[in-house]
C-alpha atoms as a PDB file:
ATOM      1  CA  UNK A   1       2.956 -49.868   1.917  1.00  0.00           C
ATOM      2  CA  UNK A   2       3.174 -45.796   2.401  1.00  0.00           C
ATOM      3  CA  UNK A   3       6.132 -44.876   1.226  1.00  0.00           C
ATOM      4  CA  UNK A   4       6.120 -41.406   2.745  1.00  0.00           C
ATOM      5  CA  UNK A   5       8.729 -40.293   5.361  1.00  0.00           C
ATOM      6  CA  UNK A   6       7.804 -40.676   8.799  1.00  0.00           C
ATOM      7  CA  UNK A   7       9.570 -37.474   9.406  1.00  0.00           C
ATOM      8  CA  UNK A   8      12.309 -35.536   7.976  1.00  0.00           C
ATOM      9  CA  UNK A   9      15.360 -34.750  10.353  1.00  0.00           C
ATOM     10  CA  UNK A  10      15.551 -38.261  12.476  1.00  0.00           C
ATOM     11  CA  UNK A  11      13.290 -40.941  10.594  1.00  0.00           C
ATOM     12  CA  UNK A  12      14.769 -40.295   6.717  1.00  0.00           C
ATOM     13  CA  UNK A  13      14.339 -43.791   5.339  1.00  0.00           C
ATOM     14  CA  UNK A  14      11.061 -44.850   3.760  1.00  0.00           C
ATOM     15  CA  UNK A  15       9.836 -47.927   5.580  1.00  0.00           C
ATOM     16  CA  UNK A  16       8.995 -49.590   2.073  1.00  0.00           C
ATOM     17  CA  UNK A  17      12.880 -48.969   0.558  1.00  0.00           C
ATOM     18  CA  UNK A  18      14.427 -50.768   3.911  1.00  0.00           C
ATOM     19  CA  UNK A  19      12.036 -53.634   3.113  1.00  0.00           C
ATOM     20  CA  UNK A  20      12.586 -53.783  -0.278  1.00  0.00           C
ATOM     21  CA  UNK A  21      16.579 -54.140   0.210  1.00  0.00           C
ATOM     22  CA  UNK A  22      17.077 -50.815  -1.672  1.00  0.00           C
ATOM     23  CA  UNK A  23      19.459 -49.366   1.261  1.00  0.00           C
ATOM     24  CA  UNK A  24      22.392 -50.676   3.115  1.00  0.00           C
ATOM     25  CA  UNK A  25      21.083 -51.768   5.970  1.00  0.00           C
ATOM     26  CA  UNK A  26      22.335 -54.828   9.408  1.00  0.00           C
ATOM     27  CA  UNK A  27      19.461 -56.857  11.130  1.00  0.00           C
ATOM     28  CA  UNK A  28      18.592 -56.577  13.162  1.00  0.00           C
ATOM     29  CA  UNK A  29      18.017 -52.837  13.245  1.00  0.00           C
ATOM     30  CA  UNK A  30      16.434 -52.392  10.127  1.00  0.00           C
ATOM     31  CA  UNK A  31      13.336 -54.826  11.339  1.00  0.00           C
ATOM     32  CA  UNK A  32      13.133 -52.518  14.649  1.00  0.00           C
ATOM     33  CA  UNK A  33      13.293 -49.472  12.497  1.00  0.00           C
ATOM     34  CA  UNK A  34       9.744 -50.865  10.746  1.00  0.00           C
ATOM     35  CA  UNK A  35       8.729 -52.144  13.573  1.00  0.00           C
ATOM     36  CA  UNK A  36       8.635 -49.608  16.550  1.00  0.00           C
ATOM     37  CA  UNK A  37       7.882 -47.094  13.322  1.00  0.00           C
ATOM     38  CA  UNK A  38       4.283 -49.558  12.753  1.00  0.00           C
ATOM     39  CA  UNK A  39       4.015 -49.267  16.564  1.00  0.00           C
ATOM     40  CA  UNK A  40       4.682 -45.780  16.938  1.00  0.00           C
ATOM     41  CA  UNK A  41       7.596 -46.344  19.106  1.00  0.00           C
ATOM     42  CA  UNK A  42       9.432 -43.330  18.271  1.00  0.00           C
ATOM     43  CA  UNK A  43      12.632 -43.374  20.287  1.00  0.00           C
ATOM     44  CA  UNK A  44      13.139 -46.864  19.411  1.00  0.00           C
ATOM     45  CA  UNK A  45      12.998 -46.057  15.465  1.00  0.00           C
ATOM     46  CA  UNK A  46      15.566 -43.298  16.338  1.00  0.00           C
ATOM     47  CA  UNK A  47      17.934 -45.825  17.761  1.00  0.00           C
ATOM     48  CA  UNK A  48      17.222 -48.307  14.972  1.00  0.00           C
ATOM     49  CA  UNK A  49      17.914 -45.816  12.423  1.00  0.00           C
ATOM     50  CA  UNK A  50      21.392 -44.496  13.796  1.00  0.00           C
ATOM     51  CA  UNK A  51      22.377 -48.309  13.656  1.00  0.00           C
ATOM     52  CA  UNK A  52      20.605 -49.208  10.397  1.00  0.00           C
ATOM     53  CA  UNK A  53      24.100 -48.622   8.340  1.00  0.00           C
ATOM     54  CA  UNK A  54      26.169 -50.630  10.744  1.00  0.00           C
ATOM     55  CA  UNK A  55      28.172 -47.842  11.456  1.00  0.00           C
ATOM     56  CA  UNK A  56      26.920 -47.899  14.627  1.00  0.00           C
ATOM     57  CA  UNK A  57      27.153 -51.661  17.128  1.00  0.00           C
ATOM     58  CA  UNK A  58      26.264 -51.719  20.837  1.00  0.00           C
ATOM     59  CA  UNK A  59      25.768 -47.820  21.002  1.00  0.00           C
ATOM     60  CA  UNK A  60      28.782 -46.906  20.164  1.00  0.00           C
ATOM     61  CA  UNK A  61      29.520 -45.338  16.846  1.00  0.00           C
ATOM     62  CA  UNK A  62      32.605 -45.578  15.345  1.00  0.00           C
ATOM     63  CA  UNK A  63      34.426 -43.319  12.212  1.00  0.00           C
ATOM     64  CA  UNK A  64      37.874 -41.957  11.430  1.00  0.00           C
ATOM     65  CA  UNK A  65      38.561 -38.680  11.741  1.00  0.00           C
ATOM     66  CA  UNK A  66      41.562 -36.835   9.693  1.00  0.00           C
ATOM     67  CA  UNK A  67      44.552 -36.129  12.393  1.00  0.00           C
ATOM     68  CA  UNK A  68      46.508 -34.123   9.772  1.00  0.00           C
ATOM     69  CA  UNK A  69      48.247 -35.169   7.049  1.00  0.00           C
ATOM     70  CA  UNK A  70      48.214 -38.765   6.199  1.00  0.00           C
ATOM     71  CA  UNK A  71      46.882 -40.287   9.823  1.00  0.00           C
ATOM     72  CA  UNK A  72      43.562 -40.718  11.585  1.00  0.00           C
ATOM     73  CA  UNK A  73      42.595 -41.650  14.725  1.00  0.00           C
ATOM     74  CA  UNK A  74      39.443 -43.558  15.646  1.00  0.00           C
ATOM     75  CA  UNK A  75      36.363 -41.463  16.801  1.00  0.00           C
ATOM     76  CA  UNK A  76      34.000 -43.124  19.253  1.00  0.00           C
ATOM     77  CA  UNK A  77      30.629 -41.423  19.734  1.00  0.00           C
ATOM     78  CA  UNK A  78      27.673 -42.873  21.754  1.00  0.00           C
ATOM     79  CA  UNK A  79      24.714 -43.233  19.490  1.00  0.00           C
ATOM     80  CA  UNK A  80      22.558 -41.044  22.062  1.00  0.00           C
ATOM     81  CA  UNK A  81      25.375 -38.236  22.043  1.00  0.00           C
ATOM     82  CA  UNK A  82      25.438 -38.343  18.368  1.00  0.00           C
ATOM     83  CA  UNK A  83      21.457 -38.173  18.923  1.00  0.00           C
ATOM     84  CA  UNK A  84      21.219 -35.226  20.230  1.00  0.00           C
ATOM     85  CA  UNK A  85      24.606 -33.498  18.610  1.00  0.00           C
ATOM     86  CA  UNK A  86      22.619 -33.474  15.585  1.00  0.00           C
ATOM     87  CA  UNK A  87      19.281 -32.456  17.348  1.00  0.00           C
ATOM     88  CA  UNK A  88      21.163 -29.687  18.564  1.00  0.00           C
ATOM     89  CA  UNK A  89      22.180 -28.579  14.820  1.00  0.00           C
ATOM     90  CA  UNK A  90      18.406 -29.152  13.675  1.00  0.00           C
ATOM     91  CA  UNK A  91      17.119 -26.820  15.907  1.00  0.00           C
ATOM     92  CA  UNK A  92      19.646 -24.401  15.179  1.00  0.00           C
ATOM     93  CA  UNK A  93      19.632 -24.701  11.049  1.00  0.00           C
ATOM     94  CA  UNK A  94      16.197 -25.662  10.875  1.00  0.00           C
ATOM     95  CA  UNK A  95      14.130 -24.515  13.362  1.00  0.00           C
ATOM     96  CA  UNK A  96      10.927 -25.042  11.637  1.00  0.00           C
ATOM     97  CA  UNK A  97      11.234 -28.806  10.427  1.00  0.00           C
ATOM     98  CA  UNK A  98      12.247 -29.300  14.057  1.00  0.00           C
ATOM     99  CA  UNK A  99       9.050 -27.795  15.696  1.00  0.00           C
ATOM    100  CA  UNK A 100       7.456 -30.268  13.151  1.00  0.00           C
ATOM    101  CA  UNK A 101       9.255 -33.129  14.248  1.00  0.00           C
ATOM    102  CA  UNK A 102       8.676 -32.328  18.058  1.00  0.00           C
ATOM    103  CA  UNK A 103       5.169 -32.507  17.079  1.00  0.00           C
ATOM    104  CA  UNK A 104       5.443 -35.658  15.631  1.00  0.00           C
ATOM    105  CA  UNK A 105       7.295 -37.025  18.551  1.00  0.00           C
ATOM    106  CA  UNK A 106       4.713 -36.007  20.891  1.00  0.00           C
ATOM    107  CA  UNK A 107       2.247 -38.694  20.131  1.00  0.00           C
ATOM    108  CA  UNK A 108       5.009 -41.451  20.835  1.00  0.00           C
ATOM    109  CA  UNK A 109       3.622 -44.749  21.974  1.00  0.00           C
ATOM    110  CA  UNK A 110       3.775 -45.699  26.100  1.00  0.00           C
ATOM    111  CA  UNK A 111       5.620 -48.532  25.122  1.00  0.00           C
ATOM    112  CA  UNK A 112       8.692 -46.627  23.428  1.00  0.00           C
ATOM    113  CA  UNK A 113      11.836 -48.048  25.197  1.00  0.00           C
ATOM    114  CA  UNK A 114      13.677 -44.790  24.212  1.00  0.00           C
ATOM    115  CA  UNK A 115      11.765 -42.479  25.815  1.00  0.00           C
ATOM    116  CA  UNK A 116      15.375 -40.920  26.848  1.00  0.00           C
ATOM    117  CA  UNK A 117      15.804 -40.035  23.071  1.00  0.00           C
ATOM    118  CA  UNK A 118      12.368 -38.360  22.876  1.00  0.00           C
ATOM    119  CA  UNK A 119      12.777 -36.606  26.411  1.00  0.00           C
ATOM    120  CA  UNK A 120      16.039 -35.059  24.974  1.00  0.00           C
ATOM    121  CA  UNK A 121      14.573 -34.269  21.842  1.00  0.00           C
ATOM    122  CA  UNK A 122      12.504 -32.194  23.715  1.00  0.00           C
ATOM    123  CA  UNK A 123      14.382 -30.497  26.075  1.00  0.00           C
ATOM    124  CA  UNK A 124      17.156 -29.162  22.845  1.00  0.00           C
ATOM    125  CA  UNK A 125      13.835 -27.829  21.677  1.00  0.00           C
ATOM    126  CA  UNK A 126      12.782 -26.028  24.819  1.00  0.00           C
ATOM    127  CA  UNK A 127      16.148 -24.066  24.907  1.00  0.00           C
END
């Protein structure tokens, strides 16, 4: 199995570590991550990967954020906001690696369900 990223920025876990239980990881996102990687379904592996911790559950992902002092209150982000919050900080810090992933996200398969991720991908690049 290649053990190689698939890219840098978005897709940052070797497909052969998931499989070999080496990372924290909830089904059944971390067999869609493989899968629609194998299948070049770009946008889907996105998806996959932002739920791969379990951090993420339905599209939502939750944290805490500090509220001062000794409180928190809990943050709600939609996976495809959180998507493209960090796309937006890619292109800015790392221009570059991002041209490099747009590149790679260009030969996405017809089949990708997410073709909403990759679309927005691309339009945070265009800017």
């Amino acid at each position: 199995m290649d053990s190689s990223l698939p890219e840098q920025l978005f897709l940052d876990l070797h497909v052969s570590d998931v499989l070999a239980i080496q990372l924290p990881r909830v089904e059944p996102f971390e067999s869609q991550y493989c899968t629609a990687i194998t299948e070049e379904r770009y946008g889907d592996a996105i998806y996959a990967r932002y739920h791969i911790d379990g951090q993420a559950k339905d599209g939502i992902y939750t944290d805490l954020r500090d509220n001062g002092g000794d409180s928190f209150i809990l943050h709600e982000t939609s996976v495809f906001d959180m998507i493209m919050e960090d796309a937006r900080s890619y292109a800015e810090g790392y221009p570059d690696l991002y041209r490099d992933a747009l590149l790679f996200y260009s030969s996405t398969s017809p089949n990708d369900t997410r073709r909403d991720i990759i679309e927005g991908l691309f339009k945070i690049g265009s800017k």
